[in-house]
C-alpha atoms as a PDB file:
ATOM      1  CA  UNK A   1      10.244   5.477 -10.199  1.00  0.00           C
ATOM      2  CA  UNK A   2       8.338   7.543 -13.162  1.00  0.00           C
ATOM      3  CA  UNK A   3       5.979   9.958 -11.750  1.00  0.00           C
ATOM      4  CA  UNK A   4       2.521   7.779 -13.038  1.00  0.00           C
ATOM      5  CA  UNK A   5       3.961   4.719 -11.983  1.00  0.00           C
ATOM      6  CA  UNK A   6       4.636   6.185  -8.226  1.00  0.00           C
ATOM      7  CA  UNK A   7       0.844   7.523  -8.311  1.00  0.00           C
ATOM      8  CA  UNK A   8      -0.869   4.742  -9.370  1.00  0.00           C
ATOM      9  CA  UNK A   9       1.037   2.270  -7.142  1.00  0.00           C
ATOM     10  CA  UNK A  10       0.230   5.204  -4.205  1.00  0.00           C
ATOM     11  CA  UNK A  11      -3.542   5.361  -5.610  1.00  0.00           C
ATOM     12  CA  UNK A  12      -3.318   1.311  -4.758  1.00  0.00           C
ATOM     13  CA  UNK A  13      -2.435   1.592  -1.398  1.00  0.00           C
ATOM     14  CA  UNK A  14      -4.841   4.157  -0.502  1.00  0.00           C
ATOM     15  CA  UNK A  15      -7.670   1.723  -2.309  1.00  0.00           C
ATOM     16  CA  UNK A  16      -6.397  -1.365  -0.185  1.00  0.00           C
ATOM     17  CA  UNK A  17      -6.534   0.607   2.736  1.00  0.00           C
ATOM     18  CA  UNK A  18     -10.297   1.806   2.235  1.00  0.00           C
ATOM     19  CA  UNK A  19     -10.981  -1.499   2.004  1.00  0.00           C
ATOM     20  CA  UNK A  20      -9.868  -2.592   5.295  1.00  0.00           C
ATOM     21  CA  UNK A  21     -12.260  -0.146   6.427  1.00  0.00           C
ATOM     22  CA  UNK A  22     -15.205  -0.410   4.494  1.00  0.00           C
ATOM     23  CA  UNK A  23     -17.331  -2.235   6.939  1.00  0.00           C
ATOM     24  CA  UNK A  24     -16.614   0.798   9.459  1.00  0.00           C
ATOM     25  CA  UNK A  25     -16.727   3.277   7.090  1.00  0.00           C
ATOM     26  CA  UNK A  26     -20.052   1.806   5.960  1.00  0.00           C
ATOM     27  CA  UNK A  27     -21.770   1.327   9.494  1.00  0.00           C
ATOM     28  CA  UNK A  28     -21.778   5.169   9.980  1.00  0.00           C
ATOM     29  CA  UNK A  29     -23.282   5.995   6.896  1.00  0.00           C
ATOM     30  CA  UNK A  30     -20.344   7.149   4.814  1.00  0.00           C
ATOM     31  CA  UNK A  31     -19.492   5.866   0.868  1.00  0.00           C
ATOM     32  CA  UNK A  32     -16.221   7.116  -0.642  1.00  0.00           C
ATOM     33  CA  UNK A  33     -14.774   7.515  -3.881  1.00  0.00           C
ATOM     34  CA  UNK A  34     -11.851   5.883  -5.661  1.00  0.00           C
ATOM     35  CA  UNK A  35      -8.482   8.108  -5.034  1.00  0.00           C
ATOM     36  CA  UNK A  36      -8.189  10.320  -7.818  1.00  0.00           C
ATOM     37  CA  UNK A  37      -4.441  11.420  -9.012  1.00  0.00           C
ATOM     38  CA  UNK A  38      -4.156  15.441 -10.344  1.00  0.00           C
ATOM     39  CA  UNK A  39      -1.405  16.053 -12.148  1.00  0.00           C
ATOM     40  CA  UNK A  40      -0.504  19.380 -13.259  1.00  0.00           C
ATOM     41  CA  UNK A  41       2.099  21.850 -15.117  1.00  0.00           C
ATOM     42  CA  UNK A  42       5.731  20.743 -16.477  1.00  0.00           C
ATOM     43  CA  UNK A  43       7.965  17.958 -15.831  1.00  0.00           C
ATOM     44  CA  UNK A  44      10.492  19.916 -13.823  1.00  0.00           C
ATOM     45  CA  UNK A  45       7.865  21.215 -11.814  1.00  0.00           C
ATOM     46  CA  UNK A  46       5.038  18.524 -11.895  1.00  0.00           C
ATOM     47  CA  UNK A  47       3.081  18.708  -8.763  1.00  0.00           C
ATOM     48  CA  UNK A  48       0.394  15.852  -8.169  1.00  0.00           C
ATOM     49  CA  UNK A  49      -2.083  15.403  -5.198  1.00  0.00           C
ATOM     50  CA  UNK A  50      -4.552  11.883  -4.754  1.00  0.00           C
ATOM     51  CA  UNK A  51      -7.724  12.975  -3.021  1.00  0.00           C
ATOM     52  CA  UNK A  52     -10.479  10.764  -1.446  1.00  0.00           C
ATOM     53  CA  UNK A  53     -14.061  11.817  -0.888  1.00  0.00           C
ATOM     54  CA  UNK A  54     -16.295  10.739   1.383  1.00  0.00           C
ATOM     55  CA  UNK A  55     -20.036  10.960   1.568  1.00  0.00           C
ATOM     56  CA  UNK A  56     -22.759  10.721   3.159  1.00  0.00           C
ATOM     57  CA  UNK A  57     -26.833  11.136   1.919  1.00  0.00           C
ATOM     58  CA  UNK A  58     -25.871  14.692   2.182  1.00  0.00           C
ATOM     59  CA  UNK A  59     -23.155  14.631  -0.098  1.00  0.00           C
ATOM     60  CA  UNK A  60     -18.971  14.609   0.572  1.00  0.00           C
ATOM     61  CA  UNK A  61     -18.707  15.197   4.646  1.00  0.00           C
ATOM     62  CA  UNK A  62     -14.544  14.785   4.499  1.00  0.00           C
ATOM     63  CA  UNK A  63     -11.756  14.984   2.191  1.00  0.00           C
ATOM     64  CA  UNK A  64      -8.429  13.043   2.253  1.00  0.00           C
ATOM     65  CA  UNK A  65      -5.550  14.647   0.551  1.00  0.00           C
ATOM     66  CA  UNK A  66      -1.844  14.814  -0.069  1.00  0.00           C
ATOM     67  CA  UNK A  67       0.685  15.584  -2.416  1.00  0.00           C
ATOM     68  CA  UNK A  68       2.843  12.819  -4.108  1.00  0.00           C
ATOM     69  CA  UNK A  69       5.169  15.528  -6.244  1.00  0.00           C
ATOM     70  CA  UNK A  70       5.557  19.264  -5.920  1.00  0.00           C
ATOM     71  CA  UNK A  71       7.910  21.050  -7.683  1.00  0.00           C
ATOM     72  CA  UNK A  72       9.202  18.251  -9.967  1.00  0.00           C
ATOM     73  CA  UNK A  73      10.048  16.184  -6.509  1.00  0.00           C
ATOM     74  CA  UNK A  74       8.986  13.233  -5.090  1.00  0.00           C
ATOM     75  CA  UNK A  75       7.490  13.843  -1.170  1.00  0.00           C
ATOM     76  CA  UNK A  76       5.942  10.935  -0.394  1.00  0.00           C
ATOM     77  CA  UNK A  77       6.094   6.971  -0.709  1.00  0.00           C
ATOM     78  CA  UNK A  78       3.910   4.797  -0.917  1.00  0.00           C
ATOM     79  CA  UNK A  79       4.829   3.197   2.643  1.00  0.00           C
ATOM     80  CA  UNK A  80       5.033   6.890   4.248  1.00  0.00           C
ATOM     81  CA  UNK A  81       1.373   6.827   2.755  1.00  0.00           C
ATOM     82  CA  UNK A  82       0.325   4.004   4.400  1.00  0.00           C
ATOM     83  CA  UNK A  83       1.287   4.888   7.767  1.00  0.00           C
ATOM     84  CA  UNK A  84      -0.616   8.184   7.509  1.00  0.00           C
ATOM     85  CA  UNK A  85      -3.489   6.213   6.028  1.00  0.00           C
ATOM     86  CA  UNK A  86      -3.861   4.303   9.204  1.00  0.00           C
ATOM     87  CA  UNK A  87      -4.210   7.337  11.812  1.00  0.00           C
ATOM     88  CA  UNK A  88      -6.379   9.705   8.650  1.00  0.00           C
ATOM     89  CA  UNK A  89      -8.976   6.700   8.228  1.00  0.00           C
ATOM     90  CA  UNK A  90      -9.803   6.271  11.982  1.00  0.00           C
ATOM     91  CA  UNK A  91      -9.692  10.263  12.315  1.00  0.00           C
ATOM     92  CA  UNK A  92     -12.647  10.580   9.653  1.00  0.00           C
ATOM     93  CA  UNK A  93     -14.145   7.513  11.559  1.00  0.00           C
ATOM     94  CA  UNK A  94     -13.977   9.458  14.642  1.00  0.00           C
ATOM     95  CA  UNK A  95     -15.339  12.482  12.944  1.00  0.00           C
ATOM     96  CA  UNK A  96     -18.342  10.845  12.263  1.00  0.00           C
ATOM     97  CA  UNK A  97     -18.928   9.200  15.344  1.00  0.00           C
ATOM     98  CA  UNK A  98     -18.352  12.152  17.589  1.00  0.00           C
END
């Protein structure tokens, strides 16, 4: 799969999963951000990272991130994504909630 295409179906995932948990997310105060994709340098060595804020009236309180490409090569799917999405959402959860 082309590089974009694998980001913004990975960017998808990650937006479907916040919004499984946007009524917990919401009922301790915290708002997040849309994944953003960074892309940077040559094809052969493209490295790309998605990174989710979160915040709270104080501004961002936690940061999700992980690298889709380093070094020109793919290290991640989109279902390896998902299955970290489900233990990193309920960590920041329980970050918050002490």
């Amino acid at each position: 799969m082309h590089a974009k295409a694998l980001e913004r179906q990975i960017a998808t995932v990650v937006s479907a999963a916040l919004d499984r948990y946007a009524a917990d997310l919401a009922s301790v105060g915290l708002t997040w951000t849309q994944p953003t994709v960074r892309g940077a340098s040559e094809l052969s060595s493209y490295t790309s990272e998605i990174e989710v804020d979160f915040k709270d009236e104080t501004g961002i309180v936690d940061v999700l991130e992980f690298f889709v490409f380093r070094g020109g090569k793919e290290i991640v799917s989109a279902d390896e994504v998902e299955v970290w999405l489900a233990e990193a959402i309920p960590d920041v959860l329980s970050r918050r909630t002490g």
